[in-house]
Protein backbone atom coordinates (compact mmCIF):
# COMPACT_ATOMS: atom_id res chain seq x y z
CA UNK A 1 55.07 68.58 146.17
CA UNK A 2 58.67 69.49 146.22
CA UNK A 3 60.54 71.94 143.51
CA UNK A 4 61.88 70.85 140.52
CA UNK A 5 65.57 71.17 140.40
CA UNK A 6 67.25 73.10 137.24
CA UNK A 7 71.47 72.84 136.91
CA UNK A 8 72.67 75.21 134.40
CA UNK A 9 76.41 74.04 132.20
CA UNK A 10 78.46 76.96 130.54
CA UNK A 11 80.80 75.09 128.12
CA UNK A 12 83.49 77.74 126.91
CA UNK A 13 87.22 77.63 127.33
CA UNK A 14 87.06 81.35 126.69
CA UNK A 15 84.29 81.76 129.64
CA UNK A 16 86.36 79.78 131.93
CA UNK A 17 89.72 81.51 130.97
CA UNK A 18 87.98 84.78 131.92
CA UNK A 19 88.17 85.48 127.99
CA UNK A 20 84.41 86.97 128.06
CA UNK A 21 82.23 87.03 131.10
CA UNK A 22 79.88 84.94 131.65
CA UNK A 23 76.50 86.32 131.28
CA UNK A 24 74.41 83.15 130.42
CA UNK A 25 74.48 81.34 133.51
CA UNK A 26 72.72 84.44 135.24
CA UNK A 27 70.57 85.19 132.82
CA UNK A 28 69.01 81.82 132.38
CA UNK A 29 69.33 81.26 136.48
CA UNK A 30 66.51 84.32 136.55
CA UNK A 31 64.64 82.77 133.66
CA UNK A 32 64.46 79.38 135.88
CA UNK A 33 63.45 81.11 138.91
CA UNK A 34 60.57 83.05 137.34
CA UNK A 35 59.29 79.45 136.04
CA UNK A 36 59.56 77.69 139.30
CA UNK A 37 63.02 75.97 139.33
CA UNK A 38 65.13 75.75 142.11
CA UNK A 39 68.50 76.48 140.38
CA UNK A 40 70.40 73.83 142.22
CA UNK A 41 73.76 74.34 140.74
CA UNK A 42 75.85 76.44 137.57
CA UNK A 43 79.00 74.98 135.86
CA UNK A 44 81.44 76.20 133.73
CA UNK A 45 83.68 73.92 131.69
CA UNK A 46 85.95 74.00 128.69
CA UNK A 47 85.16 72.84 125.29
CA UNK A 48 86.22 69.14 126.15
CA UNK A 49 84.10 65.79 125.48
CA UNK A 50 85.10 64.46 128.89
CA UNK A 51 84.63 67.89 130.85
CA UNK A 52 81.44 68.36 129.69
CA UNK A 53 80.01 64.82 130.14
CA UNK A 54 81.11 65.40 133.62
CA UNK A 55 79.35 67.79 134.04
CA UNK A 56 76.08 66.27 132.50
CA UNK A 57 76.47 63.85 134.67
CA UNK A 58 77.29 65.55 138.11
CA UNK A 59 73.73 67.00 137.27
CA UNK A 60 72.24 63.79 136.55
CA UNK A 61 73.75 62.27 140.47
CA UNK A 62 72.42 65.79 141.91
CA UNK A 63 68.72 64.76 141.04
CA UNK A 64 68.20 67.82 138.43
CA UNK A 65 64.95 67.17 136.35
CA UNK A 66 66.26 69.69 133.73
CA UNK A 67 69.70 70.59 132.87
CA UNK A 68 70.15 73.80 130.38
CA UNK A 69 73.57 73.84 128.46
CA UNK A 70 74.75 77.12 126.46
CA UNK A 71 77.20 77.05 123.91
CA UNK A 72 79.12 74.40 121.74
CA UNK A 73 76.54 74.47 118.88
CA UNK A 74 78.84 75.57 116.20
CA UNK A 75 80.70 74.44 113.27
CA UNK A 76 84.24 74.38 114.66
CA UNK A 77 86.02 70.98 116.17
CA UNK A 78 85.39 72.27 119.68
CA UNK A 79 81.38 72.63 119.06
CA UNK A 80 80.79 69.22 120.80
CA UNK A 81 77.86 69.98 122.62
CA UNK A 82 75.14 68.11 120.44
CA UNK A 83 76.82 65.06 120.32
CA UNK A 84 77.70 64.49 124.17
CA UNK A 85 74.23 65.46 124.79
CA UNK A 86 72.91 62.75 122.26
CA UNK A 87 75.33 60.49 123.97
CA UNK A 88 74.19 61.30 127.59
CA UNK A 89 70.48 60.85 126.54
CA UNK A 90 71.03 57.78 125.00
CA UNK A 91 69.95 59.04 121.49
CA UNK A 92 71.85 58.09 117.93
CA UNK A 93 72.79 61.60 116.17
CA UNK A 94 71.23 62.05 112.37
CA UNK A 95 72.00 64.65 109.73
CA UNK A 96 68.51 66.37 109.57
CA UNK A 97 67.81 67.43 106.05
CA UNK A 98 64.94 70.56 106.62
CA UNK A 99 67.65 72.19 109.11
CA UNK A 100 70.49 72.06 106.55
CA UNK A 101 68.57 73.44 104.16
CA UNK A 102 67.49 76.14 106.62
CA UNK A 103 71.15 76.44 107.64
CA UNK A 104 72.10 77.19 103.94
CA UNK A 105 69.87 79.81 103.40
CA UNK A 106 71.38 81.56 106.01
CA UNK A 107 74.27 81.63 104.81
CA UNK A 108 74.29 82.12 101.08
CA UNK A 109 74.07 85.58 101.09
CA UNK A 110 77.25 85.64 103.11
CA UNK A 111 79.22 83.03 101.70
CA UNK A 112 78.70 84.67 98.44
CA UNK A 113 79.55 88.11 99.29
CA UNK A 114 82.55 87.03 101.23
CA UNK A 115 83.63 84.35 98.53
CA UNK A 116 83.95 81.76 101.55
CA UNK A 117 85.34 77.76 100.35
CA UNK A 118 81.94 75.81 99.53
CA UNK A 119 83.69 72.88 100.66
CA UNK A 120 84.25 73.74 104.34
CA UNK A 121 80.95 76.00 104.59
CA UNK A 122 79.30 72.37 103.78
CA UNK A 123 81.13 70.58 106.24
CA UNK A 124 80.59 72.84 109.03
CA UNK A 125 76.67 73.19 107.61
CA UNK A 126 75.92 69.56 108.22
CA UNK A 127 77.75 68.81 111.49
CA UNK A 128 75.63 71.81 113.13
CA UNK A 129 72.86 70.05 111.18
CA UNK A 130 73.16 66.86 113.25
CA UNK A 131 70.78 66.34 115.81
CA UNK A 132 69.65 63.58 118.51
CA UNK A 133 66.96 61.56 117.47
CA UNK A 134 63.64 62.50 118.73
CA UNK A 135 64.72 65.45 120.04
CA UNK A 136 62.68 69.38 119.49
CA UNK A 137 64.74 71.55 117.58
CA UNK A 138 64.71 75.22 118.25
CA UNK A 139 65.67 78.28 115.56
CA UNK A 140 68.13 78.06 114.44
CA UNK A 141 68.52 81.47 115.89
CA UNK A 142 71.94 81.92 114.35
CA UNK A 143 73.25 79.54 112.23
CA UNK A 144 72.89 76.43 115.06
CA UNK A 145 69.83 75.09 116.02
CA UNK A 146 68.60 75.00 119.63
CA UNK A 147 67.39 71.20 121.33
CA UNK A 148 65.69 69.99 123.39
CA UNK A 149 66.76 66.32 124.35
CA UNK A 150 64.51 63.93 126.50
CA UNK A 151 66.19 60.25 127.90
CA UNK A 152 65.34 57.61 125.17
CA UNK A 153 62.49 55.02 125.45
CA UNK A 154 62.83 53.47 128.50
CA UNK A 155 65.38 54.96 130.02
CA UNK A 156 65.48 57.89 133.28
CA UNK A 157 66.88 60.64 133.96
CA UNK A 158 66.83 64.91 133.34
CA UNK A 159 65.27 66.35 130.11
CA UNK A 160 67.42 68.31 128.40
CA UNK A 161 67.75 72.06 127.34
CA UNK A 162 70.98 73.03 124.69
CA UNK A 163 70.97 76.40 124.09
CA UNK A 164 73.17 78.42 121.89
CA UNK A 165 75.88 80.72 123.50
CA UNK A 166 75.57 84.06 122.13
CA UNK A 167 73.36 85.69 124.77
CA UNK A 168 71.05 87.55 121.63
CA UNK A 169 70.96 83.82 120.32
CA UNK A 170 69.94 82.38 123.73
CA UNK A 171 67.18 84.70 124.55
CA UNK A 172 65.48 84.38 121.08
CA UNK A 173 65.86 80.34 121.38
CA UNK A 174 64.62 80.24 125.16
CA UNK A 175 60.96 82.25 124.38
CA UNK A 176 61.00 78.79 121.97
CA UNK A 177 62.12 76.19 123.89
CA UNK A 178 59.70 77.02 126.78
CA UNK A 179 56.76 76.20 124.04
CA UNK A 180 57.86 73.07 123.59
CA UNK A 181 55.68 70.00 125.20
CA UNK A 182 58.37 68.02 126.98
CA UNK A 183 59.17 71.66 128.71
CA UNK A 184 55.92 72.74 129.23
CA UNK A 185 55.09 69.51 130.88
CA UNK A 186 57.84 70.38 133.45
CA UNK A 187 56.96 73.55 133.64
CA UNK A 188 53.04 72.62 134.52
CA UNK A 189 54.95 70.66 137.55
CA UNK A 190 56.20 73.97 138.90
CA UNK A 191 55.27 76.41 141.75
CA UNK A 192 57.35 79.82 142.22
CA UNK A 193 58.37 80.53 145.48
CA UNK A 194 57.64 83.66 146.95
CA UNK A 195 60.53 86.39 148.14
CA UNK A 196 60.49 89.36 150.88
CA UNK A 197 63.63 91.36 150.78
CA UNK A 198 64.12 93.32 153.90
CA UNK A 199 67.13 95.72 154.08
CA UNK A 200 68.86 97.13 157.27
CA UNK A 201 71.33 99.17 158.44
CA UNK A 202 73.49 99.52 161.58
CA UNK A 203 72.66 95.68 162.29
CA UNK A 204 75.87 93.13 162.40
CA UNK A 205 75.44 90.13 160.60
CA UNK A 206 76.05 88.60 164.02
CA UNK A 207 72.61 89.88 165.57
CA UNK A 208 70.82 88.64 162.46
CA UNK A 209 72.20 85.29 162.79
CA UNK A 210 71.35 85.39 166.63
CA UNK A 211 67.80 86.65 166.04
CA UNK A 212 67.28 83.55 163.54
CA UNK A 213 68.87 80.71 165.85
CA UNK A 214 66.21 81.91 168.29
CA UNK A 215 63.02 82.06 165.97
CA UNK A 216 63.47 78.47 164.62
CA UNK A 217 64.07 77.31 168.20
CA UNK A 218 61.03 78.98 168.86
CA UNK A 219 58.83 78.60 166.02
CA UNK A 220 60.65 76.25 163.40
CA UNK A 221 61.53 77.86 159.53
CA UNK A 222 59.94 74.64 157.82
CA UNK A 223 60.58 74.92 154.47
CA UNK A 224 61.78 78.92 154.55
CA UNK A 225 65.27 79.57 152.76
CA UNK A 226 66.41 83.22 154.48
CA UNK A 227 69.87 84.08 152.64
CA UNK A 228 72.43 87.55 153.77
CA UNK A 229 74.29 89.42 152.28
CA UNK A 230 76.29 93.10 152.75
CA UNK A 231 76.30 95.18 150.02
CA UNK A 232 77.07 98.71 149.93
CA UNK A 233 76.50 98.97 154.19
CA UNK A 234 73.13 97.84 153.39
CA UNK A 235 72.35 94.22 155.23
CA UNK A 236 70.50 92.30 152.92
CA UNK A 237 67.94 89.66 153.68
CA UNK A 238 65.83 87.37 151.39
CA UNK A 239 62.71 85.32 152.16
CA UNK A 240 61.93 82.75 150.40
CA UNK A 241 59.05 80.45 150.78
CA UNK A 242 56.30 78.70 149.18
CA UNK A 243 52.95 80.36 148.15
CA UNK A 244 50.82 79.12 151.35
């Protein structure tokens, strides 16, 4: 059985400006990991339709069975997220009625204190309240709700996670989206790879490279991953390999 394969898309003009630092991508990489994904590949792109269907649909041509987006869930213009995901999935967008009226109690308290106009609180209310058909909605966490979005009847292709981009927001929506039964069923088709980390010093990256050209001549990796890296003096090596 091979691994499933997990792509992660940041959308964010201000992540990809270097506005705020990305802390998302790693986060949820770790989260896939500890599930059994093999985190095949992390994006970031700016708050454009186009950019991000590209990105949708890089992940889509790289053979990902689940694709997580963060971010884009709000009530601004650039909060596009939703939509290109309903469009990628082949699923018609409707105004869901329970999560508006979940929406507005969250906000009430504030819009009163804070005197904010009714009329664009409403619009920006029901366009975070529109959601892909058939999808599982998550939260709302803060104001947005979370999805998960499968391919419509009959059609192929990676189920998929949107996730809000506050980090607080994401972690409180991800502990619920891994509940739900199109993600458990992936996740029941998982197997976590095991890791060794063995640190040296003294030893050139060189001789480490040497001393693995000659044991897989010897002996063969198979299906091993061993990865480097120098940090701090310290040679770093990780094993990775499947349970048996």
């Amino acid at each position: 059985m091979d691994q499933l394969r997990a792509g992660i898309v940041v959308t964010g003009t201000e992540v990809l400006t270097a506005r705020i630092v990305d802390r998302n991508g790693p986060w949820l990489s770790t989260r896939l990991r500890e599930l059994g994904f093999d985190v095949a590949h992390i994006t970031v792109c700016r708050d454009r339709p186009a950019d991000i269907r590209v990105q949708l649909d890089f992940m889509r041509e790289q053979g990902v069975d689940l694709i997580c987006t963060t971010g884009g869930l709000g009530p601004t213009a650039d909060d596009m997220t939703a939509a290109i995901v309903a469009d990628f999935c082949g699923r018609e967008l409707y105004l869901d009625e329970a999560i508006l009226a979940k929406i507005n109690e969250i906000i009430a308290g504030f819009a009163q204190r804070m005197n904010w106009d009714a009329q664009a609180l409403d619009e920006g209310s029901r366009k975070q309240a529109m959601v892909p058909r058939g999808a599982e909605i998550l939260g709302p966490a803060g104001t947005a709700p979370g999805l998960v979005v499968g391919p419509a009847e009959g059609a192929s292709g990676p189920l998929v996670a949107v996730l809000p981009g506050p980090p607080g927001e994401l972690h409180k929506i991800w502990d619920e989206a891994i509940q739900t039964p199109a993600l458990k069923g992936l996740i029941a088709q998982t197997f976590v790879y095991e890791e060794q980390m063995i640190r040296m010093l003294g030893v050139p990256e060189s001789d480490i490279a040497k001393t693995l050209r000659d044991f897989e001549v010897a002996h063969g990796l198979g299906d091993m991953e061993i990865t480097t890296c120098l940090r701090k003096g310290e040679m770093e090596i990780l094993v990775s390999h499947r349970p048996e």
